[in-house]
N, C-alpha and C. Protein backbone atom coordinates (compact mmCIF):
# COMPACT_ATOMS: atom_id res chain seq x y z
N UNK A 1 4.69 -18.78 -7.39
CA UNK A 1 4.76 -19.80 -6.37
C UNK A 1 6.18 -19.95 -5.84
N UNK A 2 7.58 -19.68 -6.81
CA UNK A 2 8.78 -19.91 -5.98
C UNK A 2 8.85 -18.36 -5.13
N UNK A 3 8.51 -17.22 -4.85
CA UNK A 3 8.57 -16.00 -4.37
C UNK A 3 7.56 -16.16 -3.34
N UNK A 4 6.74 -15.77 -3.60
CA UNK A 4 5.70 -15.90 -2.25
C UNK A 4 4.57 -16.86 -2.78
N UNK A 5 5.02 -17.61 -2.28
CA UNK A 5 4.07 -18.95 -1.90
C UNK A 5 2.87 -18.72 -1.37
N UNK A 6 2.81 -17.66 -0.41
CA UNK A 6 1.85 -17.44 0.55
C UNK A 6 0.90 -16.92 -0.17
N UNK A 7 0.77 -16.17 -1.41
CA UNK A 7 0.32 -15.37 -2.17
C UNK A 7 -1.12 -16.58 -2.96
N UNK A 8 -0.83 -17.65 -2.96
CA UNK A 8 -2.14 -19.05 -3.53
C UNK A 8 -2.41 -19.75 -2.30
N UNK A 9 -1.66 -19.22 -0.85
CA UNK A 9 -2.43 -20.15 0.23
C UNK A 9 -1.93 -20.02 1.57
N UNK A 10 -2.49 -20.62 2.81
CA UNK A 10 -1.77 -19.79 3.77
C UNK A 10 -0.88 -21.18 4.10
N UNK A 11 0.15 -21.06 4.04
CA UNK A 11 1.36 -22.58 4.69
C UNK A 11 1.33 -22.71 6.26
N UNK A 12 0.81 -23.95 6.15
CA UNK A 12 0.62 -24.87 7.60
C UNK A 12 1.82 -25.37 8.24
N UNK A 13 2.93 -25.25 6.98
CA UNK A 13 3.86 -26.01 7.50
C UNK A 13 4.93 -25.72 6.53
N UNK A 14 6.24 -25.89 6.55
CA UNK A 14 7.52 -25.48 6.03
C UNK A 14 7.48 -26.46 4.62
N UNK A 15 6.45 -27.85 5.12
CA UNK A 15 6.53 -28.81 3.54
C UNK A 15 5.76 -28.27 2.49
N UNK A 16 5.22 -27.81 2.88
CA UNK A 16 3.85 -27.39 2.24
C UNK A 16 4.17 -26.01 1.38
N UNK A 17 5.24 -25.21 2.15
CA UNK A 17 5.61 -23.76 1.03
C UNK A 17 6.47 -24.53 0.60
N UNK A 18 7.52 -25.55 0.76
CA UNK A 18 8.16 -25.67 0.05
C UNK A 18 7.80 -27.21 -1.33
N UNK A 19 6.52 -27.44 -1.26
CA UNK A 19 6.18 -28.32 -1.96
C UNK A 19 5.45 -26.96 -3.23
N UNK A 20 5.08 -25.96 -2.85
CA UNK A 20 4.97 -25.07 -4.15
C UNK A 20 5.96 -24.46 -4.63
N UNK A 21 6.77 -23.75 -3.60
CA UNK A 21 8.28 -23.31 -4.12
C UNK A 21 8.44 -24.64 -5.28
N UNK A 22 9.01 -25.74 -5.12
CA UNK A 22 8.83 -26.58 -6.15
C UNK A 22 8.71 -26.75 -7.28
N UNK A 23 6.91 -26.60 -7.11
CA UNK A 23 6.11 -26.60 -8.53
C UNK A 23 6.17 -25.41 -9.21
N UNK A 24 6.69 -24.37 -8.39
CA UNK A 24 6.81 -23.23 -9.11
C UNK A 24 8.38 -23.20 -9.99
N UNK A 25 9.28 -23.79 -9.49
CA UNK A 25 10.59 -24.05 -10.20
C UNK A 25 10.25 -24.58 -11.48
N UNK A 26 9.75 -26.13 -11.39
CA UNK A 26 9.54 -26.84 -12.39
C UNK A 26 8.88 -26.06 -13.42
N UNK A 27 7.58 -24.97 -13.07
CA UNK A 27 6.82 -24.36 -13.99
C UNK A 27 7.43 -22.86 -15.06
N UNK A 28 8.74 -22.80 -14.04
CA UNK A 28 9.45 -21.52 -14.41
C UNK A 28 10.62 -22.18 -15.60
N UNK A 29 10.53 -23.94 -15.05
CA UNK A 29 11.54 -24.43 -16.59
C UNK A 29 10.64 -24.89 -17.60
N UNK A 30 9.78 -25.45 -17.55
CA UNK A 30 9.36 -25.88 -18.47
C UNK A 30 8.39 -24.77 -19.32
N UNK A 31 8.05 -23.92 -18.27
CA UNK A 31 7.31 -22.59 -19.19
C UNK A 31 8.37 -21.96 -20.11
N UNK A 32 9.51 -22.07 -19.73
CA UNK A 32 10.32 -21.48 -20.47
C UNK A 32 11.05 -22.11 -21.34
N UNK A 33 11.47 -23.69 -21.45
CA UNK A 33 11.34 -23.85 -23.05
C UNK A 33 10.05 -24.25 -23.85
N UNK A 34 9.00 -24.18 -23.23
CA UNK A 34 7.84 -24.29 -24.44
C UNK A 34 8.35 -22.56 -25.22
N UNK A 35 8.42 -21.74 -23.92
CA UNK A 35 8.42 -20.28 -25.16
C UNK A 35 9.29 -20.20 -25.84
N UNK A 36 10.75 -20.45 -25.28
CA UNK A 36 11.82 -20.29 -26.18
C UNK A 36 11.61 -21.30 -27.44
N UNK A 37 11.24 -22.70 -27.48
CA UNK A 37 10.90 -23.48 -28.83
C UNK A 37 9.62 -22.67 -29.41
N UNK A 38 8.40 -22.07 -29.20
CA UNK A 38 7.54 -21.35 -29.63
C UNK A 38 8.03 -20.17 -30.20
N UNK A 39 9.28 -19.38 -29.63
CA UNK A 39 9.97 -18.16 -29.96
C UNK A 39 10.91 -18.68 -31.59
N UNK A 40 11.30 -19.49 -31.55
CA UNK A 40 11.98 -20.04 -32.48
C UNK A 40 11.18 -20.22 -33.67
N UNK A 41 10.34 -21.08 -33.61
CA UNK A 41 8.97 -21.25 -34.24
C UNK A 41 9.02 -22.62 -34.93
N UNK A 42 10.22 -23.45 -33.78
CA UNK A 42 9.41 -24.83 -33.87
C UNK A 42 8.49 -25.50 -33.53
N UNK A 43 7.39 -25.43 -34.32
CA UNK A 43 6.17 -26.44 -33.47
C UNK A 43 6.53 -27.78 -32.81
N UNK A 44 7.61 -28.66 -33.77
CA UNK A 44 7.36 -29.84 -33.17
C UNK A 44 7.87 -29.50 -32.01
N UNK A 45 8.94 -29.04 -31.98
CA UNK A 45 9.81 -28.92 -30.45
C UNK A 45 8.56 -28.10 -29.45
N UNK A 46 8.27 -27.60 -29.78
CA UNK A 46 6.91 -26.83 -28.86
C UNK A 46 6.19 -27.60 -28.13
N UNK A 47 5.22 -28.32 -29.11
CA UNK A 47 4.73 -29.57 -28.90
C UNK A 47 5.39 -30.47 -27.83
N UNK A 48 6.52 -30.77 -28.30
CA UNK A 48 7.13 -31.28 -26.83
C UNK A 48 7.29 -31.12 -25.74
N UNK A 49 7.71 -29.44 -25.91
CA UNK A 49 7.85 -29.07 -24.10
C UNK A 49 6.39 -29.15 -24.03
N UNK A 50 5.71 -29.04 -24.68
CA UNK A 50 4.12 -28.48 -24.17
C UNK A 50 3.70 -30.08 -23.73
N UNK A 51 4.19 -30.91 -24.60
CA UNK A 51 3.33 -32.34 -23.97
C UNK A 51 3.97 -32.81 -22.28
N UNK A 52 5.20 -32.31 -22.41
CA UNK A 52 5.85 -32.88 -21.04
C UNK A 52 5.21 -31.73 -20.18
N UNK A 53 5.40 -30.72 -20.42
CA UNK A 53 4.25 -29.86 -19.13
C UNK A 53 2.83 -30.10 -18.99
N UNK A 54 1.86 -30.95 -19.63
CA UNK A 54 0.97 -31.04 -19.89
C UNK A 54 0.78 -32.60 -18.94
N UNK A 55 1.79 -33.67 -19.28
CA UNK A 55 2.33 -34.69 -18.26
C UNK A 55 2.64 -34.51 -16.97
N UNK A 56 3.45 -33.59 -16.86
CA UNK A 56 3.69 -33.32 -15.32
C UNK A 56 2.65 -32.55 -14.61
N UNK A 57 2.15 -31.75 -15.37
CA UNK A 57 0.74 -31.38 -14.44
C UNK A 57 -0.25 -32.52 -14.38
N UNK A 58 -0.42 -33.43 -14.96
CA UNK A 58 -1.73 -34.15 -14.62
C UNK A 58 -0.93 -35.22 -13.67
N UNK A 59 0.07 -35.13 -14.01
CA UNK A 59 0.75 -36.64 -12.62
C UNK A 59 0.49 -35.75 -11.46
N UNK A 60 0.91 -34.40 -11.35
CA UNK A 60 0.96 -33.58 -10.56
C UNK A 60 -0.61 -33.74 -9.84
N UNK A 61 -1.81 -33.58 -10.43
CA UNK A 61 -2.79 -33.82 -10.54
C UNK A 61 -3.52 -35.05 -9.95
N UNK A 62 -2.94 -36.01 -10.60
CA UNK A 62 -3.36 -37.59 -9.53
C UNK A 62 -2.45 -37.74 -8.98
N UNK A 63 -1.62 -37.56 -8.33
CA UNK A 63 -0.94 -37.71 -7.47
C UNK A 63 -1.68 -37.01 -5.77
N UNK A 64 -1.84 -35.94 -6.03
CA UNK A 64 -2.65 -35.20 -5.49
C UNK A 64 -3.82 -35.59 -4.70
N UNK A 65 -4.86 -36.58 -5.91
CA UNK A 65 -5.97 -37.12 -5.61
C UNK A 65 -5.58 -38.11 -4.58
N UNK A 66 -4.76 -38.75 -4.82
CA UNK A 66 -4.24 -39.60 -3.80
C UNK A 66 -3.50 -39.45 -2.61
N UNK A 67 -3.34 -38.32 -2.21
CA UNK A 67 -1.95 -38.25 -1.20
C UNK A 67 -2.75 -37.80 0.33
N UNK A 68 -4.16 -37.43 0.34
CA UNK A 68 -5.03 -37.49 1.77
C UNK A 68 -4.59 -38.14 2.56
N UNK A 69 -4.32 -39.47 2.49
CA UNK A 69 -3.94 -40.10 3.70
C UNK A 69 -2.51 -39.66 3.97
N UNK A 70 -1.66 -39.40 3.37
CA UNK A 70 -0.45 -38.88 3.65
C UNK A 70 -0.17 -37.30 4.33
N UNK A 71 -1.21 -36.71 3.94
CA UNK A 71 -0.78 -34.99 4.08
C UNK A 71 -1.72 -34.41 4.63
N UNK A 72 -3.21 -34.82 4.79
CA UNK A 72 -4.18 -34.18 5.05
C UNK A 72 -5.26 -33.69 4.04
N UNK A 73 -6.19 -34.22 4.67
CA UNK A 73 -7.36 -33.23 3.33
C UNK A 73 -6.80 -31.90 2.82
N UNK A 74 -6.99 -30.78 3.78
CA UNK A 74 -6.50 -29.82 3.22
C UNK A 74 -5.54 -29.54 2.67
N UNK A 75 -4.22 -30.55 3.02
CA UNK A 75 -2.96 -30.28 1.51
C UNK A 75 -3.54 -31.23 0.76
N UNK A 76 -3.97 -32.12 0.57
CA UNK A 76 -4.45 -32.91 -0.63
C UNK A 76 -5.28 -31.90 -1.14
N UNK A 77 -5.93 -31.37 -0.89
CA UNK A 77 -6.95 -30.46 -1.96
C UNK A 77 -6.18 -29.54 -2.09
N UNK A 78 -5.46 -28.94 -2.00
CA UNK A 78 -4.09 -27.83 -2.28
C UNK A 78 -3.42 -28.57 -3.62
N UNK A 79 -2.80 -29.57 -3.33
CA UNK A 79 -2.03 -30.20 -4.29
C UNK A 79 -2.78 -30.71 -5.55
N UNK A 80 -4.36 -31.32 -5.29
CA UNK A 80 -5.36 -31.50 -6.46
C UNK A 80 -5.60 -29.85 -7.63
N UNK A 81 -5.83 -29.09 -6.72
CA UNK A 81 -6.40 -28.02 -7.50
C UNK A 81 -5.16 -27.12 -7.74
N UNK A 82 -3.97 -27.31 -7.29
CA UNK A 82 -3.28 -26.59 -8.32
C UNK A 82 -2.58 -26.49 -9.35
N UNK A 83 -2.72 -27.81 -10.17
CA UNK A 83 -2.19 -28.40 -11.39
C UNK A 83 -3.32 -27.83 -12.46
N UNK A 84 -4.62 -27.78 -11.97
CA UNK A 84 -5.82 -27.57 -12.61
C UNK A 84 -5.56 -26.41 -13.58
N UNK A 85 -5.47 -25.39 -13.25
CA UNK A 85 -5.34 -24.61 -14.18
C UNK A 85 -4.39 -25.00 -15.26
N UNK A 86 -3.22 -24.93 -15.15
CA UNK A 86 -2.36 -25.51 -16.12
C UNK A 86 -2.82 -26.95 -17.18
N UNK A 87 -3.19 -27.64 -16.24
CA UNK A 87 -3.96 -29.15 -17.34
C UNK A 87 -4.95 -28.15 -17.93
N UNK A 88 -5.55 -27.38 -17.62
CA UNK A 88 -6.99 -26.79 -18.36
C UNK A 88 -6.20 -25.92 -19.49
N UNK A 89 -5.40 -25.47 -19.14
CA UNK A 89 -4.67 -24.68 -20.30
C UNK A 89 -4.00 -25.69 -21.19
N UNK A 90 -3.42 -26.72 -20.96
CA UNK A 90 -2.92 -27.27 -21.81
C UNK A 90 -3.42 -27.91 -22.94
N UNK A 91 -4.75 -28.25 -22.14
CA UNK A 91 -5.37 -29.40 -22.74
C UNK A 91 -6.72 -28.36 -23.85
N UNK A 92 -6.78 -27.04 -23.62
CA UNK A 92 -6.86 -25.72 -24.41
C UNK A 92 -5.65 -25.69 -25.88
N UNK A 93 -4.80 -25.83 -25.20
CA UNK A 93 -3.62 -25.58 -26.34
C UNK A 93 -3.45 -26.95 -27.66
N UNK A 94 -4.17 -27.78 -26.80
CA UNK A 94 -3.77 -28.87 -27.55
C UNK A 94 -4.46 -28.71 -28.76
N UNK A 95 -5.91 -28.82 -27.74
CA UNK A 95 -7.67 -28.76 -28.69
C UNK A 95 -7.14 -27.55 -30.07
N UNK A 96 -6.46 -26.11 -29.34
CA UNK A 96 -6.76 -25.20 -30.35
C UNK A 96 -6.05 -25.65 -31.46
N UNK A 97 -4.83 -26.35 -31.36
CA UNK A 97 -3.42 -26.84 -32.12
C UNK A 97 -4.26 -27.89 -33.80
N UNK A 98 -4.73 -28.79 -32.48
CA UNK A 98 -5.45 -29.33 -33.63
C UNK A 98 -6.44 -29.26 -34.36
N UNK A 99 -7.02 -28.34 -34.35
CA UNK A 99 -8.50 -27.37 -34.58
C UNK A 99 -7.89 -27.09 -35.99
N UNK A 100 -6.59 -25.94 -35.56
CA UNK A 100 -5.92 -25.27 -36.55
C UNK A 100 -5.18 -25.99 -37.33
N UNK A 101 -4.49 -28.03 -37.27
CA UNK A 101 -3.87 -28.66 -38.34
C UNK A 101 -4.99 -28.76 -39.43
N UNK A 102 -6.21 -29.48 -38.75
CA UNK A 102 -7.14 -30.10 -39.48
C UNK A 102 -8.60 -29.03 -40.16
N UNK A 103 -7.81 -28.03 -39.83
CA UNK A 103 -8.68 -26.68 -41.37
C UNK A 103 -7.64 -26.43 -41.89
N UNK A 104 -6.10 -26.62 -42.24
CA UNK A 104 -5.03 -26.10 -42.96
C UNK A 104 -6.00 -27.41 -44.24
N UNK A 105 -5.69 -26.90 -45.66
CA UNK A 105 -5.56 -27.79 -46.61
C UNK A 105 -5.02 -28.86 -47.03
């Protein structure tokens, strides 16, 4: 999303690539200390970046739901559905996390 934007949608407007340019920044930092704390092999610290990326996508998310009257249906449904994947992954990572505390002994 910060490289070609155009590549998840066609831009209507200069706000609009640059409202993913954006989310693609934010996703290029925070993806990268969940791995580097995962590379390390601190969970708790993991856990953390993972809960704050997991936060910012779902604000990302209702925020979204709400912003029609501001931007247009069609960027409001742009901005709804592309947090989605990421909340779906996260909220994957969480489920598996705790799957795997609560069968440890």
């Amino acid at each position: 999303m910060v490289l070609a934007p155009g590549r998840f949608f066609k831009p209507e407007s200069g706000t609009e690539t640059l409202l993913m340019q954006t989310i693609g920044i934010r996703d290029v930092v925070l993806g990268s200390g969940g791995c580097a704390a995962w590379l390390r092999g601190g969970d708790s610290e993991f856990r953390r970046w993972a809960t704050v990326g997991l936060i910012s996508d779902s604000a990302d998310l209702l925020l979204g739901l709400r912003s029609k009257p501001l931007i247009g249906t069609k960027s409001a449904l742009i901005a709804t559905l592309a947090p989605v994947p990421f909340v779906g992954a996260g909220l994957l990572g969480f489920a598996r996390g705790l799957r795997g505390r609560t069968s440890q002994p």
